[in-house]
PDB file of N, CA and C in Angstrom:
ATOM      1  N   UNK A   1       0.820  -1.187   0.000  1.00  0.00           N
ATOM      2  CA  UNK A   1       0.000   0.000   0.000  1.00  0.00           C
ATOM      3  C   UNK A   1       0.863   1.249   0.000  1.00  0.00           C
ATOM      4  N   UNK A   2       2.049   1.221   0.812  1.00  0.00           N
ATOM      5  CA  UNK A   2       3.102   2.271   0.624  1.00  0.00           C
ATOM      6  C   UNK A   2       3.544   2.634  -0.365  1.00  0.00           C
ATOM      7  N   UNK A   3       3.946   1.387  -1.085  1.00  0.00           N
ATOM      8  CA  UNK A   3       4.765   1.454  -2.063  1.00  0.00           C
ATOM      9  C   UNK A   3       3.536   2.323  -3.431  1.00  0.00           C
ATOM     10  N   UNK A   4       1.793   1.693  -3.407  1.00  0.00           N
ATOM     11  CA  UNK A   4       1.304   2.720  -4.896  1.00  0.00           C
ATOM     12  C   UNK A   4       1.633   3.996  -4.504  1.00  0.00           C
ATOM     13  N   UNK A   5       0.894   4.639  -3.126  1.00  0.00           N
ATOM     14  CA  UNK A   5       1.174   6.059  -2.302  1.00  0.00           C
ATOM     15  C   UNK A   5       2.551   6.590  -2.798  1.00  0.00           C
ATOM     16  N   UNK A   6       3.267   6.199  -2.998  1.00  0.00           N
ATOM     17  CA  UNK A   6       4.633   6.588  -2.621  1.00  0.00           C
ATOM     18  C   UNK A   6       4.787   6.411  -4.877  1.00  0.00           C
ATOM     19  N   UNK A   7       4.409   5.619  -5.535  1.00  0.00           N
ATOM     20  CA  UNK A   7       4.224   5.943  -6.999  1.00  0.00           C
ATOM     21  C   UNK A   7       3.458   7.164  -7.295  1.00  0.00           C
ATOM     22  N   UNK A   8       2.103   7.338  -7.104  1.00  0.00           N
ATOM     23  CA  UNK A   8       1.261   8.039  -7.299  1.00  0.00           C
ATOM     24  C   UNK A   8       2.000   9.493  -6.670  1.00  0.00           C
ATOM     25  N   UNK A   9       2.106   9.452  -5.466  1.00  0.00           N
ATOM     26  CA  UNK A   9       2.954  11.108  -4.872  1.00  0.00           C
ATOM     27  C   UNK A   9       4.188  11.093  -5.783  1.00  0.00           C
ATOM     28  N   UNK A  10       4.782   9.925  -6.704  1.00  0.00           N
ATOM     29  CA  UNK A  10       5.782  10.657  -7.399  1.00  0.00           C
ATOM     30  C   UNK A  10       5.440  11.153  -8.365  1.00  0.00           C
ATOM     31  N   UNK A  11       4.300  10.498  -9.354  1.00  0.00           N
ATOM     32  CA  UNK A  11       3.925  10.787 -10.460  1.00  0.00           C
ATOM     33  C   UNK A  11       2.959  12.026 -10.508  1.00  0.00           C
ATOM     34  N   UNK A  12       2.551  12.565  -9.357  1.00  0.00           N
ATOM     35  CA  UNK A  12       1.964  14.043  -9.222  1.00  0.00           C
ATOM     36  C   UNK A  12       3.063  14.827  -9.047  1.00  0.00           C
ATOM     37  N   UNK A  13       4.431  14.588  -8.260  1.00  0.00           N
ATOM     38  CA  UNK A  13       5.491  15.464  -8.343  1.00  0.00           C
ATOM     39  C   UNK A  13       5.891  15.588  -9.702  1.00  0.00           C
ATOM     40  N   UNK A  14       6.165  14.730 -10.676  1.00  0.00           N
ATOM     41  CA  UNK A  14       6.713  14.700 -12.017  1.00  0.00           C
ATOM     42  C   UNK A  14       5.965  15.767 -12.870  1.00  0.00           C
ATOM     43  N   UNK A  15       4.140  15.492 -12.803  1.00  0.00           N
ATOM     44  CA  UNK A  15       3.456  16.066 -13.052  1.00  0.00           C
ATOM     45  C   UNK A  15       3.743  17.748 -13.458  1.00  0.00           C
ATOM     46  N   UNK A  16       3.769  17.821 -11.741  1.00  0.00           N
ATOM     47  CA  UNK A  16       3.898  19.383 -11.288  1.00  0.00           C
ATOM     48  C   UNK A  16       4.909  19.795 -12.214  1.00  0.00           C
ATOM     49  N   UNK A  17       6.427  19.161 -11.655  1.00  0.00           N
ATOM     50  CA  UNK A  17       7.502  19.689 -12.224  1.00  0.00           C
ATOM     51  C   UNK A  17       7.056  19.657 -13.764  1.00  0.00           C
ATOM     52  N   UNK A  18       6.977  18.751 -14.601  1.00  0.00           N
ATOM     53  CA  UNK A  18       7.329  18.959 -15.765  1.00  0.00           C
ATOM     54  C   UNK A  18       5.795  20.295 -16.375  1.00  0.00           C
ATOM     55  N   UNK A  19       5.041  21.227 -15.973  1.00  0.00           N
ATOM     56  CA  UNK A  19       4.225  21.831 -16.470  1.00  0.00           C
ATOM     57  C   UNK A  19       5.121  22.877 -16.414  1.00  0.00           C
ATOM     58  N   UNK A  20       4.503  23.458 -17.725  1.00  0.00           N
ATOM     59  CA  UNK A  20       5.008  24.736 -18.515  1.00  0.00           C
ATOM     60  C   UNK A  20       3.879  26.011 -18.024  1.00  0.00           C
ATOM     61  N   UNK A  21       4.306  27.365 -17.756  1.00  0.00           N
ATOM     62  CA  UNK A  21       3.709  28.405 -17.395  1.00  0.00           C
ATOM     63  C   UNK A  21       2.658  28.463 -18.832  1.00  0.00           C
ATOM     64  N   UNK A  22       3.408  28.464 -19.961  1.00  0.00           N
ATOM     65  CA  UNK A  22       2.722  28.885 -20.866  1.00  0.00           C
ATOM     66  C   UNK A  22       2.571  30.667 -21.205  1.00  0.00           C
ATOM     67  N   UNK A  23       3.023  30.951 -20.642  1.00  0.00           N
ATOM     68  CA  UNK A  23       3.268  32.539 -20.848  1.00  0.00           C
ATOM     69  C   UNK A  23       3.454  32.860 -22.256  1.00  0.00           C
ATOM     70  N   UNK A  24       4.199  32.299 -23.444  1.00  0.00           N
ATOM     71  CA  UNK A  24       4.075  32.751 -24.558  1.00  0.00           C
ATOM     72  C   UNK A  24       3.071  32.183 -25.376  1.00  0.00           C
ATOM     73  N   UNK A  25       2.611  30.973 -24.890  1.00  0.00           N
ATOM     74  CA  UNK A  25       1.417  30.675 -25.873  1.00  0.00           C
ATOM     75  C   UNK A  25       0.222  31.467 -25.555  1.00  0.00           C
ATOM     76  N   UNK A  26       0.204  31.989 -24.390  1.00  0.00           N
ATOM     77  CA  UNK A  26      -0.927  32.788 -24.044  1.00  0.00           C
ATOM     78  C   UNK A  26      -1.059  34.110 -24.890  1.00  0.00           C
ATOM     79  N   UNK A  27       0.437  34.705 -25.250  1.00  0.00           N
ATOM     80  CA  UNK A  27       0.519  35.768 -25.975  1.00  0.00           C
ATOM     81  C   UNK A  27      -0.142  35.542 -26.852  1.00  0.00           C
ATOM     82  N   UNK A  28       0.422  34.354 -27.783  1.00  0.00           N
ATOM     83  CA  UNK A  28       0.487  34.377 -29.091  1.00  0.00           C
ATOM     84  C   UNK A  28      -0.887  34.056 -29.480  1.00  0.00           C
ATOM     85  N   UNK A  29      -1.652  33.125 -28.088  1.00  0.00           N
ATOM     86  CA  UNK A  29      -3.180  33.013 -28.463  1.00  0.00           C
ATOM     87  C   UNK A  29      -3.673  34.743 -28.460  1.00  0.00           C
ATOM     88  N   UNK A  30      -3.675  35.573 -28.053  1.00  0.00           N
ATOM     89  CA  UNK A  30      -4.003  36.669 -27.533  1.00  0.00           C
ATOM     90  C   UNK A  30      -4.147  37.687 -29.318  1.00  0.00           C
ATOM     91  N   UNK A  31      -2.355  37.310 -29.661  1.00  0.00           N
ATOM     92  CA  UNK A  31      -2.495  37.945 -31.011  1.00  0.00           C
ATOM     93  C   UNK A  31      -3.177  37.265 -31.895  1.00  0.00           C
ATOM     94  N   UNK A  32      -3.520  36.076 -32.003  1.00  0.00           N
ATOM     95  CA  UNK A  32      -4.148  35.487 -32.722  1.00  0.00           C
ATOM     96  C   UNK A  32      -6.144  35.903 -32.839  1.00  0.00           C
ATOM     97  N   UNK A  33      -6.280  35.886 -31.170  1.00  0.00           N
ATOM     98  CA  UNK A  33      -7.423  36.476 -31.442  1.00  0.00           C
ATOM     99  C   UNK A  33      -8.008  37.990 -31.344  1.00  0.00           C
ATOM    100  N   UNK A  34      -6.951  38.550 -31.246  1.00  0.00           N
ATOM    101  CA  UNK A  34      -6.982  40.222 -31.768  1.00  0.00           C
ATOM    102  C   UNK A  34      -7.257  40.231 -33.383  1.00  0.00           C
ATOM    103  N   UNK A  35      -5.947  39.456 -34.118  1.00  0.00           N
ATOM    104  CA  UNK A  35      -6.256  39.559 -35.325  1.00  0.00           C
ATOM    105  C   UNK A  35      -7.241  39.037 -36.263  1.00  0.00           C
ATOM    106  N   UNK A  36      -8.125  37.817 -35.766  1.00  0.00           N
ATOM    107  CA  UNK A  36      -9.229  37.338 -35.928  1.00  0.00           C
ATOM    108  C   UNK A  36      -9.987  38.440 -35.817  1.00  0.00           C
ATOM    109  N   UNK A  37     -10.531  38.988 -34.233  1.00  0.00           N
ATOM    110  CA  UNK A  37     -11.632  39.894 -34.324  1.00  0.00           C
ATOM    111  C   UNK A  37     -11.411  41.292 -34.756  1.00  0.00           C
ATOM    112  N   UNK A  38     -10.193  41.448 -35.148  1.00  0.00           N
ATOM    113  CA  UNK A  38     -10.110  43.033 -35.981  1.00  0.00           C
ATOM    114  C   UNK A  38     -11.198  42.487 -36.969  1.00  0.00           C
ATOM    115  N   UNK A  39     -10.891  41.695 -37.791  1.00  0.00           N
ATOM    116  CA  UNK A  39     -11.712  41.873 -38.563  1.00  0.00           C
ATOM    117  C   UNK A  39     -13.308  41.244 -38.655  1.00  0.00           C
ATOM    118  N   UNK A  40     -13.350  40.924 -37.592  1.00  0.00           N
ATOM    119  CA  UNK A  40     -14.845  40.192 -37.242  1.00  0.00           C
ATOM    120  C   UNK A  40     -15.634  41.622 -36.954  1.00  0.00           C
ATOM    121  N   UNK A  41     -14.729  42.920 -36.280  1.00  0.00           N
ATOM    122  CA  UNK A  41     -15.700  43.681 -36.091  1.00  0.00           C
ATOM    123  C   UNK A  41     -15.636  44.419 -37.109  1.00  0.00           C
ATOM    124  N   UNK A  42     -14.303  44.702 -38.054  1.00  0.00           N
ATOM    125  CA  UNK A  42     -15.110  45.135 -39.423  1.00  0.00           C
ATOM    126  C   UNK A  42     -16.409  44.852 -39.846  1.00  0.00           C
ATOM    127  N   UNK A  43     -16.562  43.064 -39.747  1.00  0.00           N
ATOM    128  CA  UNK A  43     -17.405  42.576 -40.641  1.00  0.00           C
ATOM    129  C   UNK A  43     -19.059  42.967 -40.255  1.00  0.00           C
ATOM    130  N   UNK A  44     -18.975  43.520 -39.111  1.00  0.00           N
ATOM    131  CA  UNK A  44     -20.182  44.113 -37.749  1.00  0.00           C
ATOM    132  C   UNK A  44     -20.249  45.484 -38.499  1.00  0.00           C
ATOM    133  N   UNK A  45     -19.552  46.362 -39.069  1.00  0.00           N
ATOM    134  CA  UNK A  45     -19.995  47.863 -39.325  1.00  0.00           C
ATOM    135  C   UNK A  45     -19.990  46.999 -40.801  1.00  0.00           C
ATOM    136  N   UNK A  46     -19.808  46.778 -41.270  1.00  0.00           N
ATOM    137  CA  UNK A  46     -19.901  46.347 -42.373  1.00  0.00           C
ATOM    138  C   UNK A  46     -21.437  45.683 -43.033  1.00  0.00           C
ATOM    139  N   UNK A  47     -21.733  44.962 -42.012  1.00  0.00           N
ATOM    140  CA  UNK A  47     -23.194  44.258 -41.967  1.00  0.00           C
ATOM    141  C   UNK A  47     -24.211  45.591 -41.581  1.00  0.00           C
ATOM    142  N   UNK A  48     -23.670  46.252 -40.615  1.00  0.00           N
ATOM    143  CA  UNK A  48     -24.907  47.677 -40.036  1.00  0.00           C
ATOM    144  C   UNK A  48     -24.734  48.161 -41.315  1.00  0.00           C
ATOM    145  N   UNK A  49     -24.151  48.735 -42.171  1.00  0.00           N
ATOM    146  CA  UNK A  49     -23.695  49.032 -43.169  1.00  0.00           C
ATOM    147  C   UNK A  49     -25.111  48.610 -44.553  1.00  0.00           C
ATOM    148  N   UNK A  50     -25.026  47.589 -44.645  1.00  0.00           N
ATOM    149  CA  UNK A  50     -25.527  46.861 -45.730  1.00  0.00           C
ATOM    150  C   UNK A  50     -27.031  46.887 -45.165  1.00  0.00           C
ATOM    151  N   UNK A  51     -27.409  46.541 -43.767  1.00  0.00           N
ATOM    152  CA  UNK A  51     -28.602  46.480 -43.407  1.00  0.00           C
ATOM    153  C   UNK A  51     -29.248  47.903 -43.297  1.00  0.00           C
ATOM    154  N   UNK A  52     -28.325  48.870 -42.918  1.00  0.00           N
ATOM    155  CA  UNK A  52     -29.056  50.201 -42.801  1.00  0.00           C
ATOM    156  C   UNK A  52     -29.419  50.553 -44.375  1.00  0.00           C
ATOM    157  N   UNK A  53     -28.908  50.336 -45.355  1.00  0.00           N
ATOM    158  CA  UNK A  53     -28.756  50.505 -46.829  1.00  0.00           C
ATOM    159  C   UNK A  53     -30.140  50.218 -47.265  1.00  0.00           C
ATOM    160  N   UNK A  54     -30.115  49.230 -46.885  1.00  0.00           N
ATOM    161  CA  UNK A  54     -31.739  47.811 -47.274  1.00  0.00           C
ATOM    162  C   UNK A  54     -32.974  48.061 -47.165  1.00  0.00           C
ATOM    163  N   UNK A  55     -32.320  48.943 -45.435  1.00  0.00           N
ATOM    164  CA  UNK A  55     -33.515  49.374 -44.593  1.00  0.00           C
ATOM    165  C   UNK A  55     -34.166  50.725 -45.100  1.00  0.00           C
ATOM    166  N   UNK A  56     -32.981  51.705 -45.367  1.00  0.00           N
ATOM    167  CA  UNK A  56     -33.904  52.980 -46.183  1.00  0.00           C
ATOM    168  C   UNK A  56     -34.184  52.482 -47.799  1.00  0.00           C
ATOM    169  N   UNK A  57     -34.084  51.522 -48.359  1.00  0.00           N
ATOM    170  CA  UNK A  57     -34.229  51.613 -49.710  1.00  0.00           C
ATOM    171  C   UNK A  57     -35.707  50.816 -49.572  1.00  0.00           C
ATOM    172  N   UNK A  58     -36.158  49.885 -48.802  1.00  0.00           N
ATOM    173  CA  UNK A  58     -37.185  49.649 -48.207  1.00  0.00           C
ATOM    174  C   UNK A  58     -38.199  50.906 -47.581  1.00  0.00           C
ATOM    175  N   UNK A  59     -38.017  51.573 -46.604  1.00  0.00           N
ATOM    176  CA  UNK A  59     -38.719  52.827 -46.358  1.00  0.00           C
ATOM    177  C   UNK A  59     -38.773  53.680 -47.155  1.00  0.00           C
ATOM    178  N   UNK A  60     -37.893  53.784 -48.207  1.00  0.00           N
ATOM    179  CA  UNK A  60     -38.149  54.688 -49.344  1.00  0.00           C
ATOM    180  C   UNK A  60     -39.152  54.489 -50.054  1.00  0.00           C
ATOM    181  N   UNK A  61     -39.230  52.842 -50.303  1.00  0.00           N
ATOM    182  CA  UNK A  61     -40.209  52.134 -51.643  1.00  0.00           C
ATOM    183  C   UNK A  61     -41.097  52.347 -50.480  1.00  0.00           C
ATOM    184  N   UNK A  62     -41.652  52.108 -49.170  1.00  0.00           N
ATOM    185  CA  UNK A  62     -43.357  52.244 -48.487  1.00  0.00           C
ATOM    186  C   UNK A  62     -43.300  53.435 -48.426  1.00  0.00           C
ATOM    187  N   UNK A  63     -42.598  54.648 -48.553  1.00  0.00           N
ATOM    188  CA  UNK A  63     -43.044  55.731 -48.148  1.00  0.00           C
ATOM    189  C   UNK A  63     -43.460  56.371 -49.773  1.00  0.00           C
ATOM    190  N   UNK A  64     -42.698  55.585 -51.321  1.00  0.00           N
ATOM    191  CA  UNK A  64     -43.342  56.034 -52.441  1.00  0.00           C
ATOM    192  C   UNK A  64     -44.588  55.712 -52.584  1.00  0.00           C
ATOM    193  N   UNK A  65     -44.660  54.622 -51.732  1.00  0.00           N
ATOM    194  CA  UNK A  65     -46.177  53.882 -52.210  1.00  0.00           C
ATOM    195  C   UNK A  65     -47.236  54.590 -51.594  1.00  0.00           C
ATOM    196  N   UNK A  66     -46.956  55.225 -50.381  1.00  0.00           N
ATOM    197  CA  UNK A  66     -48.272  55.909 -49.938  1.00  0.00           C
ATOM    198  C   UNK A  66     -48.487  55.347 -48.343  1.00  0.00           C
ATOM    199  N   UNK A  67     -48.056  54.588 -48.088  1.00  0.00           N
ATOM    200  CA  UNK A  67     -48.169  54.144 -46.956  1.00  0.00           C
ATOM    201  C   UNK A  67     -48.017  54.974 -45.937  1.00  0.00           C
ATOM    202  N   UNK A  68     -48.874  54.802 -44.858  1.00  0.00           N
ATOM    203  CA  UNK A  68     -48.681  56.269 -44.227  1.00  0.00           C
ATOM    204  C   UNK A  68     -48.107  55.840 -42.851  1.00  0.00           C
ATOM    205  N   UNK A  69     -47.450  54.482 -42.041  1.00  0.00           N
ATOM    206  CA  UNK A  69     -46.877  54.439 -41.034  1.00  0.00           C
ATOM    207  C   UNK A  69     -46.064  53.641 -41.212  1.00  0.00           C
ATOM    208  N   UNK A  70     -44.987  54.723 -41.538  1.00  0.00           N
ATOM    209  CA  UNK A  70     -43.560  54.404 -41.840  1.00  0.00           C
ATOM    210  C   UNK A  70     -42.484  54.536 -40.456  1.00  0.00           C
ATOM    211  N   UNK A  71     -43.023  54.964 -39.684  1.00  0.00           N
ATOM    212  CA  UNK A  71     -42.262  55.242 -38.087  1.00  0.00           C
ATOM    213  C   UNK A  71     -41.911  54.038 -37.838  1.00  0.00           C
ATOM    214  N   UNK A  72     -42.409  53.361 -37.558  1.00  0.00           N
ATOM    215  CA  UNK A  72     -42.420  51.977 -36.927  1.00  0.00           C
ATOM    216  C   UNK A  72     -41.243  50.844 -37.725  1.00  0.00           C
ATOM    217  N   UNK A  73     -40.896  51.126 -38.798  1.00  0.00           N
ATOM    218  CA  UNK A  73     -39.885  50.536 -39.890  1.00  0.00           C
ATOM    219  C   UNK A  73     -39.010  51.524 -39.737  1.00  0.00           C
ATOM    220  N   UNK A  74     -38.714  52.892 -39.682  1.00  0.00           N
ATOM    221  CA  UNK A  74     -37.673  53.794 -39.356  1.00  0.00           C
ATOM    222  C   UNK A  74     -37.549  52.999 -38.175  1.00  0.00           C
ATOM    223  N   UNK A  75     -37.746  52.924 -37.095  1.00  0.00           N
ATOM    224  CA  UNK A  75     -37.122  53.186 -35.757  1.00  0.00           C
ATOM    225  C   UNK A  75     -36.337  51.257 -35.769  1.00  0.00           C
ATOM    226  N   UNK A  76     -36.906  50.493 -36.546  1.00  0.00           N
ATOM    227  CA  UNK A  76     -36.801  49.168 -36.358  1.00  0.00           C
ATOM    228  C   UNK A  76     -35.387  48.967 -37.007  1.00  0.00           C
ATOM    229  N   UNK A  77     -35.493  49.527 -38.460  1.00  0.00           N
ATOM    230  CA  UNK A  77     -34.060  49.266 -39.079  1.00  0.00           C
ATOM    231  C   UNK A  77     -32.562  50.380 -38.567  1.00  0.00           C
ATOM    232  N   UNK A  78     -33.386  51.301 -37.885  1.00  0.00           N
ATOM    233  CA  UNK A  78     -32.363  52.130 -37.382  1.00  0.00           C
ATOM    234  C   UNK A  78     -31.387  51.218 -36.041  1.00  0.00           C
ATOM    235  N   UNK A  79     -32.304  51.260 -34.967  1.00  0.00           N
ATOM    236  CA  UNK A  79     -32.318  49.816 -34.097  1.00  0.00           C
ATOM    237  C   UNK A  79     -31.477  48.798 -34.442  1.00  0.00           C
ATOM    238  N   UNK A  80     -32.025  48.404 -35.569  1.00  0.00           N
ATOM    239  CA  UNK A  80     -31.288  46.810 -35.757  1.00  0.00           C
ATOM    240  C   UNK A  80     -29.632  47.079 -36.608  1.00  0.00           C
ATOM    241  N   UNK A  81     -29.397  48.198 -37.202  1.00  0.00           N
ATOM    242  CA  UNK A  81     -28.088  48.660 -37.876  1.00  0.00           C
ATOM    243  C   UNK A  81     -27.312  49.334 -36.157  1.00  0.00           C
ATOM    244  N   UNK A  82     -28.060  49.801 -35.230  1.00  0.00           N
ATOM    245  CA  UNK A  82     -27.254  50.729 -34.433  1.00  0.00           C
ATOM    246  C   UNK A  82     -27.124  49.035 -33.365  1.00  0.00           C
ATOM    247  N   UNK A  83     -27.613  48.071 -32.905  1.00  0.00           N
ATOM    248  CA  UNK A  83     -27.511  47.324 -32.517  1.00  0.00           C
ATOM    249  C   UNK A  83     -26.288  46.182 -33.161  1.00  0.00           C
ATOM    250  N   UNK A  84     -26.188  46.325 -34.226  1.00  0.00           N
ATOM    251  CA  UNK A  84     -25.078  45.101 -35.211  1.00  0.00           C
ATOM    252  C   UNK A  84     -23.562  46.239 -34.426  1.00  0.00           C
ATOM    253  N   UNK A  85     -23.550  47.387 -34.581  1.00  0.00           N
ATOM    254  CA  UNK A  85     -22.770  48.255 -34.208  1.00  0.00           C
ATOM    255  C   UNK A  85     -22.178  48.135 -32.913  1.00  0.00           C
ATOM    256  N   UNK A  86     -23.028  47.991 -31.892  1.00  0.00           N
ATOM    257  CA  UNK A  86     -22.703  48.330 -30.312  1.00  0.00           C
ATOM    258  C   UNK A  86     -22.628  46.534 -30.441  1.00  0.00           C
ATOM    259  N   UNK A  87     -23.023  45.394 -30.567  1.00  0.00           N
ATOM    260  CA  UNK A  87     -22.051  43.830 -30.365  1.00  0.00           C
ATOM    261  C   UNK A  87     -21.202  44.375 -31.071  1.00  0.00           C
ATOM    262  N   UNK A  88     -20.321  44.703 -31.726  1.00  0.00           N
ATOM    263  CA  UNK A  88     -19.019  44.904 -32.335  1.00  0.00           C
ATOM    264  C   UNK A  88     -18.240  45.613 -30.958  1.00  0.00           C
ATOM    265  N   UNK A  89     -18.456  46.342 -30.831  1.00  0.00           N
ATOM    266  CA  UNK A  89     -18.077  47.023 -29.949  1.00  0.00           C
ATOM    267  C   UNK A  89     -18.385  46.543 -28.548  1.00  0.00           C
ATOM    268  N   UNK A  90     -19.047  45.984 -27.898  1.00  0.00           N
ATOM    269  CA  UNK A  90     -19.274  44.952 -27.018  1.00  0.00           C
ATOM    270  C   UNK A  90     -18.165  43.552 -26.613  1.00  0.00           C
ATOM    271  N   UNK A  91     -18.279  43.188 -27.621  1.00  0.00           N
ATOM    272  CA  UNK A  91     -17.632  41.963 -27.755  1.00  0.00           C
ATOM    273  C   UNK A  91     -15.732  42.118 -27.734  1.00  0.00           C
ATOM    274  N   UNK A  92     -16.012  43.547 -28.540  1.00  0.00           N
ATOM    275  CA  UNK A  92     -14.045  44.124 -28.684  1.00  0.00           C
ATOM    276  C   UNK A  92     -13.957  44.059 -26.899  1.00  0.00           C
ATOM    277  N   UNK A  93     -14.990  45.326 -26.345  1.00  0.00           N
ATOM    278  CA  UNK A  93     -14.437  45.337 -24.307  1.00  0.00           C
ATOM    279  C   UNK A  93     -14.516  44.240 -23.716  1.00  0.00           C
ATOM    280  N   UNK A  94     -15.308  43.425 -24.430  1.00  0.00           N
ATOM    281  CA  UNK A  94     -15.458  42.312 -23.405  1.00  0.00           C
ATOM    282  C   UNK A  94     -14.268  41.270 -23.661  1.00  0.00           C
ATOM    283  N   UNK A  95     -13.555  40.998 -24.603  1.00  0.00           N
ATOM    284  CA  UNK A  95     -12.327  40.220 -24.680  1.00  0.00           C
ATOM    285  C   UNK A  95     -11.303  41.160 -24.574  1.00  0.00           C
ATOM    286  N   UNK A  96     -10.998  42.340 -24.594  1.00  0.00           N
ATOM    287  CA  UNK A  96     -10.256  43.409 -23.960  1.00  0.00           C
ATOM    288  C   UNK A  96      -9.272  43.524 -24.999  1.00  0.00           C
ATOM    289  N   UNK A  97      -9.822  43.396 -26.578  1.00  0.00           N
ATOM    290  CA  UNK A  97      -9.062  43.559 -27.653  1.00  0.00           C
ATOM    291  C   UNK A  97      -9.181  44.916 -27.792  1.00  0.00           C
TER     292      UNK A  97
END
């Protein structure tokens, strides 16, 4: 019974000793996902971008047609382009890129 005790407490010492801090892979994960989400949050103004576009060329065509409550589609696509915007920006503070 001594003798597993006395394997096992070595093979957790070995353990210990042989672990690496990891200090540079942490970097290099770090730059890796900076440079990933640079451009993930491009791709966020980029999308508000295209959707705000959509959204007045849409309120343009109900407001040629005559339609008379167009508020409710203003405030929705404004919303949903100013919302794609702030997760971009969300997501950058929250991983502290």
């Amino acid at each position: 019974m001594k003798r597993y005790l006395a394997i096992i407490v070595a093979c957790l010492l070995s353990l210990r000793l042989q672990a690496q801090p990891g200090i540079a892979e942490m970097q290099q994960a770090r730059q890796d996902l900076s440079a990933s989400f640079f451009s993930a949050f491009d791709l966020a103004l980029v999308l508000a971008t295209l959707l705000g576009s959509f959204g007045a060329v849409r309120i343009y065509h109900n407001w040629q047609m005559g339609k008379p409550r167009i508020d409710t589609e203003v405030a929705a696509w404004f919303f949903a382009a100013l919302f794609v915007v702030l997760s971009g920006a969300f997501l950058r503070a929250l991983f502290g890129i």
